[in-house]
Protein backbone atom coordinates (compact mmCIF):
# COMPACT_ATOMS: atom_id res chain seq x y z
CA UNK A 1 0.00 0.00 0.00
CA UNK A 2 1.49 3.47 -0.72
CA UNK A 3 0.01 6.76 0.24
CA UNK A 4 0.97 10.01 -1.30
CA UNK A 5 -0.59 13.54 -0.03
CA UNK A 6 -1.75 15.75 -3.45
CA UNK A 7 -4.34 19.07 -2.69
CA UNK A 8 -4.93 18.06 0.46
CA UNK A 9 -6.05 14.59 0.08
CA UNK A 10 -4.45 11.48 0.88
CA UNK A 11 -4.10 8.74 -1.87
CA UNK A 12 -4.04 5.33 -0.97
CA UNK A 13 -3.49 2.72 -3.24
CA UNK A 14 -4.12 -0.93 -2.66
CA UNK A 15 -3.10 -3.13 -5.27
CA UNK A 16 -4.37 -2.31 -8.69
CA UNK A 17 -6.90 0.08 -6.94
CA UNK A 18 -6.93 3.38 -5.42
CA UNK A 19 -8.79 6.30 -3.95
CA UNK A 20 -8.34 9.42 -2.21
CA UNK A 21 -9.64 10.46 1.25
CA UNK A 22 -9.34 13.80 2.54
CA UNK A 23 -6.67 14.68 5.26
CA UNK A 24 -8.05 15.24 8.66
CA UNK A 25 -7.61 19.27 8.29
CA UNK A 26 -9.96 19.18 5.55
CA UNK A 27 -12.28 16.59 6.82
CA UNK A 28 -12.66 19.39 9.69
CA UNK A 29 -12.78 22.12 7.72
CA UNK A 30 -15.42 20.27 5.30
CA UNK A 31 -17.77 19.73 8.90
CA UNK A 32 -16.98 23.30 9.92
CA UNK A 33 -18.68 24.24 6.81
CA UNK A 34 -21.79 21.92 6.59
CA UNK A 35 -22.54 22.61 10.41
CA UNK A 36 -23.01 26.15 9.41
CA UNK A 37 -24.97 25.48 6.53
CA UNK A 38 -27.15 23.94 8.19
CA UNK A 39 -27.76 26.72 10.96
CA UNK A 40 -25.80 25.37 13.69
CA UNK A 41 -24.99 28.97 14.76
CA UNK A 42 -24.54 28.35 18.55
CA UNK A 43 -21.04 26.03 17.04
CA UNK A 44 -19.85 29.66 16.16
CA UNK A 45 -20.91 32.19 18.73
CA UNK A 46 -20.10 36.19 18.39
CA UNK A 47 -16.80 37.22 19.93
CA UNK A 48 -16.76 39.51 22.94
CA UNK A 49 -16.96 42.93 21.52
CA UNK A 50 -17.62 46.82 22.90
CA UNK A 51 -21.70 47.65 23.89
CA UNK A 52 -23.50 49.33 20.71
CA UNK A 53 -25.16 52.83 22.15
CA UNK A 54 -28.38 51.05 21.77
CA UNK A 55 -27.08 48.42 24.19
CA UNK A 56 -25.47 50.78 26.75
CA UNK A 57 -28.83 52.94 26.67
CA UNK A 58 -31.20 49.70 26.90
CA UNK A 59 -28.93 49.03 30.33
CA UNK A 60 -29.18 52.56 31.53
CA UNK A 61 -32.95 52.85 30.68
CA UNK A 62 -33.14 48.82 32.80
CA UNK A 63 -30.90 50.19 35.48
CA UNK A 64 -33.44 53.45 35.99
CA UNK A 65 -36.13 50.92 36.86
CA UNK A 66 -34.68 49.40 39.76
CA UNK A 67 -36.90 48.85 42.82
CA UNK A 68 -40.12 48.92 40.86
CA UNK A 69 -42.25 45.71 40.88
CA UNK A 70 -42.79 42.77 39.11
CA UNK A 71 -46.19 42.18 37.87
CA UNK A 72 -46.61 39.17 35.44
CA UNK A 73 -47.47 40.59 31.52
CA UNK A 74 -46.73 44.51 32.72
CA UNK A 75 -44.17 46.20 30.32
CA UNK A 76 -43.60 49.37 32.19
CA UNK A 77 -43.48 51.94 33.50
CA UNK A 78 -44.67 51.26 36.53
CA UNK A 79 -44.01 47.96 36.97
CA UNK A 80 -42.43 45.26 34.85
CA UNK A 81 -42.42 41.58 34.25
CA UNK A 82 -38.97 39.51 32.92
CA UNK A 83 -39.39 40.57 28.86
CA UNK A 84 -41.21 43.57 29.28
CA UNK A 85 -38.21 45.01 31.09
CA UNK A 86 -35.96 44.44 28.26
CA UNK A 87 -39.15 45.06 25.65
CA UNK A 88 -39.22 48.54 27.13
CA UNK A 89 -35.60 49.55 27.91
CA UNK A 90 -34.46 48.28 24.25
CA UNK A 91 -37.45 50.11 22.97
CA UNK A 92 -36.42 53.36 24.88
CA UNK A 93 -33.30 53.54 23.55
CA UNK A 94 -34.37 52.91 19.90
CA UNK A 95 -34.63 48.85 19.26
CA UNK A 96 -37.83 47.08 19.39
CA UNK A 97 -37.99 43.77 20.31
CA UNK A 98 -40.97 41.43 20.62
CA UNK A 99 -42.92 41.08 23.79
CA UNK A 100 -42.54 37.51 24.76
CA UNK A 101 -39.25 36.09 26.06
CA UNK A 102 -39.61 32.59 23.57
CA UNK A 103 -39.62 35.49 20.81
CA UNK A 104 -37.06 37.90 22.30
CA UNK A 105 -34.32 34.39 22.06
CA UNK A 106 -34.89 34.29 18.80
CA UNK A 107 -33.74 37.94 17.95
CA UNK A 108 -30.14 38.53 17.34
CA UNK A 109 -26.77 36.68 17.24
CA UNK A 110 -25.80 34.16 19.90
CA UNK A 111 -22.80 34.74 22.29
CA UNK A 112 -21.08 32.41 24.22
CA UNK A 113 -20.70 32.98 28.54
CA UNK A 114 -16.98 34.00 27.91
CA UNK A 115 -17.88 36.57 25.18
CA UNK A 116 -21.44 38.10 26.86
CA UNK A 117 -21.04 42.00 26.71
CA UNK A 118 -23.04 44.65 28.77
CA UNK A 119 -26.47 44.60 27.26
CA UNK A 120 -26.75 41.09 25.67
CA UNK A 121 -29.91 39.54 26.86
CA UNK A 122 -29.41 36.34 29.02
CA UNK A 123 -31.85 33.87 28.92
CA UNK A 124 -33.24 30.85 31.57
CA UNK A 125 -34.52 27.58 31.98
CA UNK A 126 -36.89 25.77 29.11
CA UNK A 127 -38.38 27.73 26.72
CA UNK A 128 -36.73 29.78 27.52
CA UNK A 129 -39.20 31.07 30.40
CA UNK A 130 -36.96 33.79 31.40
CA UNK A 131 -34.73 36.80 30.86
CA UNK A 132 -32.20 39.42 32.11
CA UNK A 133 -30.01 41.96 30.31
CA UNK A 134 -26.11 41.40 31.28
CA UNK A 135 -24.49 44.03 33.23
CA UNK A 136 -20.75 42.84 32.96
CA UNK A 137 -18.67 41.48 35.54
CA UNK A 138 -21.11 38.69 35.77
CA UNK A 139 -23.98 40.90 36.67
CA UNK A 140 -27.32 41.07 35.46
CA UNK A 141 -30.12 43.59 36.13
CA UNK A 142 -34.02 41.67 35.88
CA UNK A 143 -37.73 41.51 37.01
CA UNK A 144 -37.66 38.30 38.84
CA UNK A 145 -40.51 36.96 39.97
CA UNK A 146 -44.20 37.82 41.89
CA UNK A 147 -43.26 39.45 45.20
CA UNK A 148 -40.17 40.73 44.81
CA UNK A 149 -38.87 44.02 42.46
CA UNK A 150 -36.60 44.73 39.65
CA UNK A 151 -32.81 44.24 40.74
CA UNK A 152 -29.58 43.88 39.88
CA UNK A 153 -28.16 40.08 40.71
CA UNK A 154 -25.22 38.00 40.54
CA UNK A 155 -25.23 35.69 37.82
CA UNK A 156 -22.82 33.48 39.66
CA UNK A 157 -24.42 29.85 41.50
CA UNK A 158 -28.10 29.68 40.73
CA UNK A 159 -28.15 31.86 37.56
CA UNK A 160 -25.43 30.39 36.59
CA UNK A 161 -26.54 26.65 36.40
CA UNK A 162 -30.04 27.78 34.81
CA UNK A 163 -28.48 29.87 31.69
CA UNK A 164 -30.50 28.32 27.94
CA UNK A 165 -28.47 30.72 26.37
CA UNK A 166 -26.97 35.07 25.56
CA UNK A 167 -27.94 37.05 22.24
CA UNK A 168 -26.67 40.12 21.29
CA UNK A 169 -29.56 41.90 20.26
CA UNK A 170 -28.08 45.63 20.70
């Protein structure tokens, strides 16, 4: 049996017979490719890269709201719940996103944990069923839940373990 390398293939011949295979970098570069073809965007996630000035806004506008309640299907001003707090701060700094946190996951580019930049929206649990617009250093600022009001948490332990995935939506 010899093998010879030509183009990036490998030729093997066996006997009277012969046929090429491709070399491991191009077997990998050939999956690279089909995985994105078919749509298989979180394989490639968005690098880590400066907040847009809709982004910083949508934080500053989220930040404002601090301390007001959380009332399930409010979207502000008064009181907010998870996605009508981003609904309303990306829509008072000039980006409208849908109402519903299953739609809001579907807007913009995914980011990985390492690359998540101030403003991306982080997303929870199955559904996803709920959201929270990242601070940096592995803050977020969100409406959590009946009872309690719009604050600024950790995203370190509990958060942490729950996270269905970031978009950069800004």
């Amino acid at each position: 049996m010899a093998i010879m390398t030509t183009y990036g293939y490998e030729k093997i011949t066996h006997r009277s017979t012969g046929f090429r295979r491709p070399r491991p970098l191009v077997r990998a570069a050939v999956l690279l490719s089909a995985l994105l073809a078919l749509g298989a965007t979180e394989a490639v996630a968005a690098p880590a890269a400066p907040a847009s000035t809709v982004a910083r806004n949508a934080v500053g506008h989220a930040l404002d709201q601090v301390g007001k309640p959380y009332r399930y299907g409010a979207d502000g001003p008064d009181s907010f719940d998870c996605s009508g707090l981003v609904t309303w701060a990306y829509g008072k700094a000039g980006r409208s996103l849908p109402r519903t946190t299953y739609d809001q996951y579907r807007q913009g580019t995914p980011v990985s944990r390492a690359n998540a930049a101030r403003g991306d929206l982080v997303f929870f649990y199955s559904g996803p069923s709920h959201v929270g617009i990242h601070l940096g250093d592995g803050r977020m600022v969100h409406a959590p839940s009946s009872g309690k009001r719009v604050q600024v948490v950790r995203l370190a332990d509990y958060y942490a373990d729950h996270i269905a995935g970031i978009r950069r939506v800004g």
